[in-house]
Protein backbone atom coordinates (compact mmCIF):
# COMPACT_ATOMS: atom_id res chain seq x y z
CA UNK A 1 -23.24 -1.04 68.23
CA UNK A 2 -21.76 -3.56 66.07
CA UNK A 3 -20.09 -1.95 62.82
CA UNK A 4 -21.52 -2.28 59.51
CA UNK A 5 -19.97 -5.35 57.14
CA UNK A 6 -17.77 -3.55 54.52
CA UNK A 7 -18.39 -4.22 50.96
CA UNK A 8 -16.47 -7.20 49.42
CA UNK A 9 -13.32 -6.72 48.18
CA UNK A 10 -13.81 -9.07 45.03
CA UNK A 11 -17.36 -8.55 43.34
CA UNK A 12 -18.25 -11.70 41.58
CA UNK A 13 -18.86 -10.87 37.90
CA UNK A 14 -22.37 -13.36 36.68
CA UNK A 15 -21.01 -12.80 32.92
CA UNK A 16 -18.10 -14.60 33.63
CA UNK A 17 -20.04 -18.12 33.53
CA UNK A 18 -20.67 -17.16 29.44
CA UNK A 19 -17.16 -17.64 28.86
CA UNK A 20 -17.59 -21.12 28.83
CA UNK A 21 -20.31 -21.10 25.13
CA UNK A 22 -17.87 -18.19 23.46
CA UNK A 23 -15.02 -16.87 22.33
CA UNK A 24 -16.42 -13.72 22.05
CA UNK A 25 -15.12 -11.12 24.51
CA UNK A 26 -17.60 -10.69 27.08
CA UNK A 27 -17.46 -10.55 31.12
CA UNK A 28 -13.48 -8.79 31.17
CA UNK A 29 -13.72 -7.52 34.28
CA UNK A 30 -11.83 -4.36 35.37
CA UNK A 31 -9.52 -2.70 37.90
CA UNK A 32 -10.40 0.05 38.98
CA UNK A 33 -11.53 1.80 35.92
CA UNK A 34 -9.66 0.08 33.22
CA UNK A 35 -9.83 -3.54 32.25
CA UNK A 36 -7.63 -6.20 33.93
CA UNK A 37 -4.26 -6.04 32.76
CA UNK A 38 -3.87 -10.14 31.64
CA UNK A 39 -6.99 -9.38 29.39
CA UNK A 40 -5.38 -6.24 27.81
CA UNK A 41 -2.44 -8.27 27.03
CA UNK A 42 -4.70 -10.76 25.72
CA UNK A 43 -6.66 -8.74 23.31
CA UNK A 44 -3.30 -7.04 21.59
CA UNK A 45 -1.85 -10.40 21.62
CA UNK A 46 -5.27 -11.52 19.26
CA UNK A 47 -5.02 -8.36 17.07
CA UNK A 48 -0.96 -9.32 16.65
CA UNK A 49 -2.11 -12.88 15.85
CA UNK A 50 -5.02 -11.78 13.21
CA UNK A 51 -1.87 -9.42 11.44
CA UNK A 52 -0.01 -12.16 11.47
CA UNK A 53 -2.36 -14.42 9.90
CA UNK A 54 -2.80 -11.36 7.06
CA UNK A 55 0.73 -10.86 6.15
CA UNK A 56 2.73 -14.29 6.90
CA UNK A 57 3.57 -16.28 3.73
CA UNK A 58 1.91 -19.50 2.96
CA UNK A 59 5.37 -21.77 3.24
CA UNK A 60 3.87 -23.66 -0.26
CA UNK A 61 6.76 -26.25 -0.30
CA UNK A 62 5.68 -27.30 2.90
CA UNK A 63 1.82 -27.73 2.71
CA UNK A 64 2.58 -29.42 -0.77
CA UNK A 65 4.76 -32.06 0.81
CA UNK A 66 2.31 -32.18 3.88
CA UNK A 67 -0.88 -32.92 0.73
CA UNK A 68 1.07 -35.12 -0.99
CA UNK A 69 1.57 -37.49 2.09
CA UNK A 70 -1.75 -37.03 4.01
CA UNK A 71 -3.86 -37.88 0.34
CA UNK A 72 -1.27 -40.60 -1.12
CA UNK A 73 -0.94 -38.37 -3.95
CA UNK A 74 0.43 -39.56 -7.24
CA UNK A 75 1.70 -36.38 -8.19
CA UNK A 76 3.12 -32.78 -6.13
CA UNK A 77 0.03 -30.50 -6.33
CA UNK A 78 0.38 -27.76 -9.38
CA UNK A 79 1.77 -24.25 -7.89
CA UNK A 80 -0.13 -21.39 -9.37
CA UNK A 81 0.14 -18.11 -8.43
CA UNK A 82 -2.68 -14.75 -9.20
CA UNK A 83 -1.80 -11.74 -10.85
CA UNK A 84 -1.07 -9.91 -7.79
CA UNK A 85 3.00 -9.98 -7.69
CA UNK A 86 3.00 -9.44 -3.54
CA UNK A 87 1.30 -9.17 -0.85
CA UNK A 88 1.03 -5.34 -0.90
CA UNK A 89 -0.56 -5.40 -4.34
CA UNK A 90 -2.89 -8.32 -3.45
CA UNK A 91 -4.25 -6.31 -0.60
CA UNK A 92 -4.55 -3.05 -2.29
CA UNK A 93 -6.05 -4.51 -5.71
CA UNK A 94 -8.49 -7.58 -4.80
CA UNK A 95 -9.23 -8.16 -8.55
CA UNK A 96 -5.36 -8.98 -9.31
CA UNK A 97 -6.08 -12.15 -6.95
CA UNK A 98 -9.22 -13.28 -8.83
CA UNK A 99 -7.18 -14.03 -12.18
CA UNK A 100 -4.18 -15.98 -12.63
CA UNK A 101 -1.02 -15.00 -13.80
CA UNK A 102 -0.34 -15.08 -17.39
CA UNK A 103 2.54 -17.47 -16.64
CA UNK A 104 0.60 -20.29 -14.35
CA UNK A 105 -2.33 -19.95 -17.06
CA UNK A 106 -0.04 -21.04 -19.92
CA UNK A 107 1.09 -23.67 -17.11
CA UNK A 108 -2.71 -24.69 -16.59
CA UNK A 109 -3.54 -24.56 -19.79
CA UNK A 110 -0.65 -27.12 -20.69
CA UNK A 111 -1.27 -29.19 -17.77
CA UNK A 112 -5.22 -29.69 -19.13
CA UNK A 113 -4.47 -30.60 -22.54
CA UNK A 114 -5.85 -33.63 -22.88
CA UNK A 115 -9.00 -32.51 -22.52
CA UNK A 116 -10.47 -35.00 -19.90
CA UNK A 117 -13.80 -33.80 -17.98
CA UNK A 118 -13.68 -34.27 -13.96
CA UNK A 119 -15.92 -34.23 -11.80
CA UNK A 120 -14.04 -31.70 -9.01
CA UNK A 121 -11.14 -29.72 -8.69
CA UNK A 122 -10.16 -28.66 -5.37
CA UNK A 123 -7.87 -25.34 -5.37
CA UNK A 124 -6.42 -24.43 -1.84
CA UNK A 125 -5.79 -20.71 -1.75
CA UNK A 126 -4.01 -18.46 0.87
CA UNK A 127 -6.29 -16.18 0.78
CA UNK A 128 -6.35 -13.50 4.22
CA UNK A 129 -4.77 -16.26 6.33
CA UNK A 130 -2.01 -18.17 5.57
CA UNK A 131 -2.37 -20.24 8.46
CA UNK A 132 -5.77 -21.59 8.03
CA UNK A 133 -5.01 -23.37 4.94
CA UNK A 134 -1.57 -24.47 6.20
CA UNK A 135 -2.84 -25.85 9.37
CA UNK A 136 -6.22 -27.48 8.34
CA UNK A 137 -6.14 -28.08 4.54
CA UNK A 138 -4.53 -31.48 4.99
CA UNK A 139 -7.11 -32.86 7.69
CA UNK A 140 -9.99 -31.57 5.52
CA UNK A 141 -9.15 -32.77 2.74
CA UNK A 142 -8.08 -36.66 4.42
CA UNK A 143 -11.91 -36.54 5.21
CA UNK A 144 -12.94 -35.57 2.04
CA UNK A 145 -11.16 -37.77 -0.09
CA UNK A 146 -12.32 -40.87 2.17
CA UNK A 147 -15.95 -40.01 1.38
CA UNK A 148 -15.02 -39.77 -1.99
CA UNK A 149 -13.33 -43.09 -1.88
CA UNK A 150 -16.35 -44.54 -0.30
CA UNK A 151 -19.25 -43.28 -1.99
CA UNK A 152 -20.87 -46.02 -4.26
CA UNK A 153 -21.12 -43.43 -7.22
CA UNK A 154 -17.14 -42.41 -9.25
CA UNK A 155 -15.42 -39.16 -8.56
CA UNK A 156 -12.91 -38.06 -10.99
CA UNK A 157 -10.68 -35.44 -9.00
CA UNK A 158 -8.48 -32.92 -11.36
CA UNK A 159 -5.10 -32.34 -9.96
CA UNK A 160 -5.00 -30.34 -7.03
CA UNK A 161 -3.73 -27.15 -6.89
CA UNK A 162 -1.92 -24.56 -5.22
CA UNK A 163 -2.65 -20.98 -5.31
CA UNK A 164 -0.72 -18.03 -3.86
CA UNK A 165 -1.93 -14.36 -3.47
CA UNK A 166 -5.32 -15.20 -4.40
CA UNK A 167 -8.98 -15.24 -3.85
CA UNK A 168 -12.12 -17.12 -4.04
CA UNK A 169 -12.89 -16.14 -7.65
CA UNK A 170 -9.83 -17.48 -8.91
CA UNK A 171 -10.96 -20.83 -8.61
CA UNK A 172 -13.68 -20.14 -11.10
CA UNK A 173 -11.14 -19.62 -13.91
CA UNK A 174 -8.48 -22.49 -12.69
CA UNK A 175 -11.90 -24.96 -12.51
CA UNK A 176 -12.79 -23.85 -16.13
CA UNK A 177 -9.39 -24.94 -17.44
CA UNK A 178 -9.29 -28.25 -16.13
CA UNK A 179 -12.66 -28.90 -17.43
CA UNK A 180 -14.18 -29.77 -14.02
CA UNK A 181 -18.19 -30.16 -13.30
CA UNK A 182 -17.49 -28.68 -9.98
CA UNK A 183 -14.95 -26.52 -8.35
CA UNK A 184 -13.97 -26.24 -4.51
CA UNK A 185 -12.05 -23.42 -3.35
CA UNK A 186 -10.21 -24.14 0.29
CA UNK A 187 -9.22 -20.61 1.56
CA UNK A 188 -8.05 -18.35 4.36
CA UNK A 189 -10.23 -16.18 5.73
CA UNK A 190 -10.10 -12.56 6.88
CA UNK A 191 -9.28 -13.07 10.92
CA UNK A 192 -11.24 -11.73 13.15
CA UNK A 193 -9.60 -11.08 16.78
CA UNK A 194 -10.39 -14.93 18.46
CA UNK A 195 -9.86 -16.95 14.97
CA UNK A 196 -6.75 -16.22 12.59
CA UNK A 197 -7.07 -19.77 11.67
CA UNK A 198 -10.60 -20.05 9.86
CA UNK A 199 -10.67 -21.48 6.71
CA UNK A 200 -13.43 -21.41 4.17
CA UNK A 201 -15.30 -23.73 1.68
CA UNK A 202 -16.49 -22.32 -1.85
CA UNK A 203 -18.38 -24.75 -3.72
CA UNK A 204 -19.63 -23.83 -7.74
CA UNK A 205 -21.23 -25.32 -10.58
CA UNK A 206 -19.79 -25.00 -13.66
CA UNK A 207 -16.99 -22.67 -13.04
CA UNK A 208 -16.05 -20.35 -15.58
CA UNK A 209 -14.67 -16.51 -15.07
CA UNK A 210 -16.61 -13.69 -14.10
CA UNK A 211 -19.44 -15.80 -12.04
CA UNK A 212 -20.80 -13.73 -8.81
CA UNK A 213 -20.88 -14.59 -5.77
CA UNK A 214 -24.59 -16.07 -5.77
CA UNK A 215 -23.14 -18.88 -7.60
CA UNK A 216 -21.09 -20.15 -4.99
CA UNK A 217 -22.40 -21.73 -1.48
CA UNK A 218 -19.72 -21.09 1.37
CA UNK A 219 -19.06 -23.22 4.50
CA UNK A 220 -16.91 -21.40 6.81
CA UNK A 221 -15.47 -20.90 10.39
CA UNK A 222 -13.51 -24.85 9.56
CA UNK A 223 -11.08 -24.74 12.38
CA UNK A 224 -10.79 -26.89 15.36
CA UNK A 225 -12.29 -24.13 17.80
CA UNK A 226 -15.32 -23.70 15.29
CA UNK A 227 -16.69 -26.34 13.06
CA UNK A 228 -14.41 -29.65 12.94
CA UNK A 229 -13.19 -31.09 9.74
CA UNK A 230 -15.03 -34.35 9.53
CA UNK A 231 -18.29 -32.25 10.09
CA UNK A 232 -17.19 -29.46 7.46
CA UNK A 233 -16.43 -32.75 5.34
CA UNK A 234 -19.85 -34.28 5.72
CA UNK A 235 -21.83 -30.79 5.14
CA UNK A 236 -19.73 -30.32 1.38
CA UNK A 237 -19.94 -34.07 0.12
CA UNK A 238 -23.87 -33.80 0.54
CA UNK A 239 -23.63 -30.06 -1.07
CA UNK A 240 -21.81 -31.62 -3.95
CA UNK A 241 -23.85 -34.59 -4.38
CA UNK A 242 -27.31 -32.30 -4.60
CA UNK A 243 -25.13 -29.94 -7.26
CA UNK A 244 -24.09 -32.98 -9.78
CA UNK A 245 -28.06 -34.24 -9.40
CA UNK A 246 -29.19 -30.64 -9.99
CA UNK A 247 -26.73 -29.06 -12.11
CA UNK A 248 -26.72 -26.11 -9.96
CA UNK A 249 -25.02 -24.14 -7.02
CA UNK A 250 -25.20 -20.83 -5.50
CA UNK A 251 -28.34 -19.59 -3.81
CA UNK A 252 -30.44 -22.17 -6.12
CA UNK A 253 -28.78 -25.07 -3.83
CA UNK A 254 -29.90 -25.08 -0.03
CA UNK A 255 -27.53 -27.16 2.82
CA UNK A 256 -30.10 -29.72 3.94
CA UNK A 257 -27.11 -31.14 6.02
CA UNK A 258 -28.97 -29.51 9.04
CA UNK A 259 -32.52 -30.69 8.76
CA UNK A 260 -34.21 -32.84 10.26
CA UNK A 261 -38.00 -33.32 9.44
CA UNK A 262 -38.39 -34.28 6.07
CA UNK A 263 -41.84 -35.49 3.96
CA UNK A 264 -42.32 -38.24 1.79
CA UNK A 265 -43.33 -38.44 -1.87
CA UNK A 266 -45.42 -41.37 -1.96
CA UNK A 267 -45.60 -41.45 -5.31
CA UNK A 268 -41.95 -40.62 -6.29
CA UNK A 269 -40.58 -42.33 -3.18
CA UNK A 270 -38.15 -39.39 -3.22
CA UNK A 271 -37.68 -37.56 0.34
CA UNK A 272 -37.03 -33.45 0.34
CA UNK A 273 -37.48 -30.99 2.99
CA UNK A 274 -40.81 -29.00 3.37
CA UNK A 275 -38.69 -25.73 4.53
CA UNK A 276 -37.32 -25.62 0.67
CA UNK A 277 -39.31 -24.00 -1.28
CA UNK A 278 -39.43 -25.64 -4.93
């Protein structure tokens, strides 16, 4: 009697072929009854990466010189900094990073003096993650600033700035001071364990201090394993185009980037999208 086939040493795992549409951790494996050691090391490597990305300094002298190149920039980008001194008082009192400094407002405040209106000013802030904003402020902004240059309507741009220890609030108050229409705030975001380098896009209306959050629309996850520049580009030029026709941001202003059946106004010959309601 011919003995019975053993069981396979190596079970293939069908969760495995999902690997390939996420970064999420799905399909580890195990041996024995533990996971696999390479994915162990794998996951405490991400969480090491993700504090990391919460605690290393944004090296400003660097991304300024890296911003002044990349845009052609006339002038250095103004260094602010919030009202939290360090890092260990930015992360245990958020609303010290919402407000500038008494120093860098005088600064601001200086720096704005002649009154002139603009049309955007784009603050890039550290944020949770230092290394979003160092590694993908520059290419976002290169695509920006060429749609800007090419768009058949003027943009006025206020001088950029540079914030450290802050958050996305801030650029509510640093927009109001310049005397800019629109304000976009370019910060880190809080890591998660596959993406210490996401940055996010905070878009408002008429800045001015003490706005909530359903003033501002957000475009995040900008990173080059999660939504590309040129794309994040594209999605926030057509935000900010519907806010300066509207007067409006926040919940009141819907990304249309996405859609794609629209309906006719015969008698306006406008266009808008049936899925928004009026």
């Amino acid at each position: 009697m011919a003995d019975k086939p053993s069981s396979p040493i190596v079970v293939e795992n069908p969760w495995e072929r999902l690997n390939a549409f996420t970064d999420a951790r799905i399909g580890l494996g195990r041996a024995g009854v533990s996971l696999p050691t390479n994915k162990l090391l794998a996951f405490q490597l991400a969480h090491a990466q993700a504090q990391d990305a919460v605690h290393c300094p944004l090296e400003v002298e660097t991304l300024a010189k890296a911003l002044t190149e990349a845009l052609d920039l006339s002038k250095a980008p103004l260094r602010l900094h919030s009202y939290a001194q360090d890092r260990a008082m930015y992360l245990q009192r958020p609303d010290y990073g919402r407000r500038l400094n008494d120093e860098t407002r005088e600064y601001l405040q200086q720096a704005a003096e002649s009154q002139q209106r603009y049309d955007l000013a784009v603050v890039v802030v550290d944020g949770l993650s230092a290394l979003a904003v160092q590694q993908n402020s520059a290419p976002f902004l290169s695509a920006l600033y060429q749609m800007l240059n090419s768009d058949a309507a003027d943009w006025t741009l206020a001088p950029l700035t540079l914030v450290e220890q802050g958050r996305v609030a801030i650029g509510d108050e640093i927009g109001a001071l310049l005397n800019a229409d629109a304000v976009l705030v370019m910060i880190g975001e809080r890591p998660g364990l596959s993406s210490p380098d996401s940055l996010g896009l905070y878009m408002t209306w008429a800045p001015e201090p003490g706005l909530k959050d359903d003033r501002r629309n957000c475009i995040s996850n900008v990173r080059p394993a999660g939504l590309q520049v040129e794309e994040a580009a594209r999605r926030f030029f057509l935000l900010l185009k519907e806010a300066r026709q509207l007067k409006l941001s926040g919940v009141q202003l819907k990304d249309r980037s996405e859609d794609d059946v629209l309906e006719g106004d015969s008698a306006s010959g406008s266009t808008r999208n049936f899925l928004v309601a009026d």
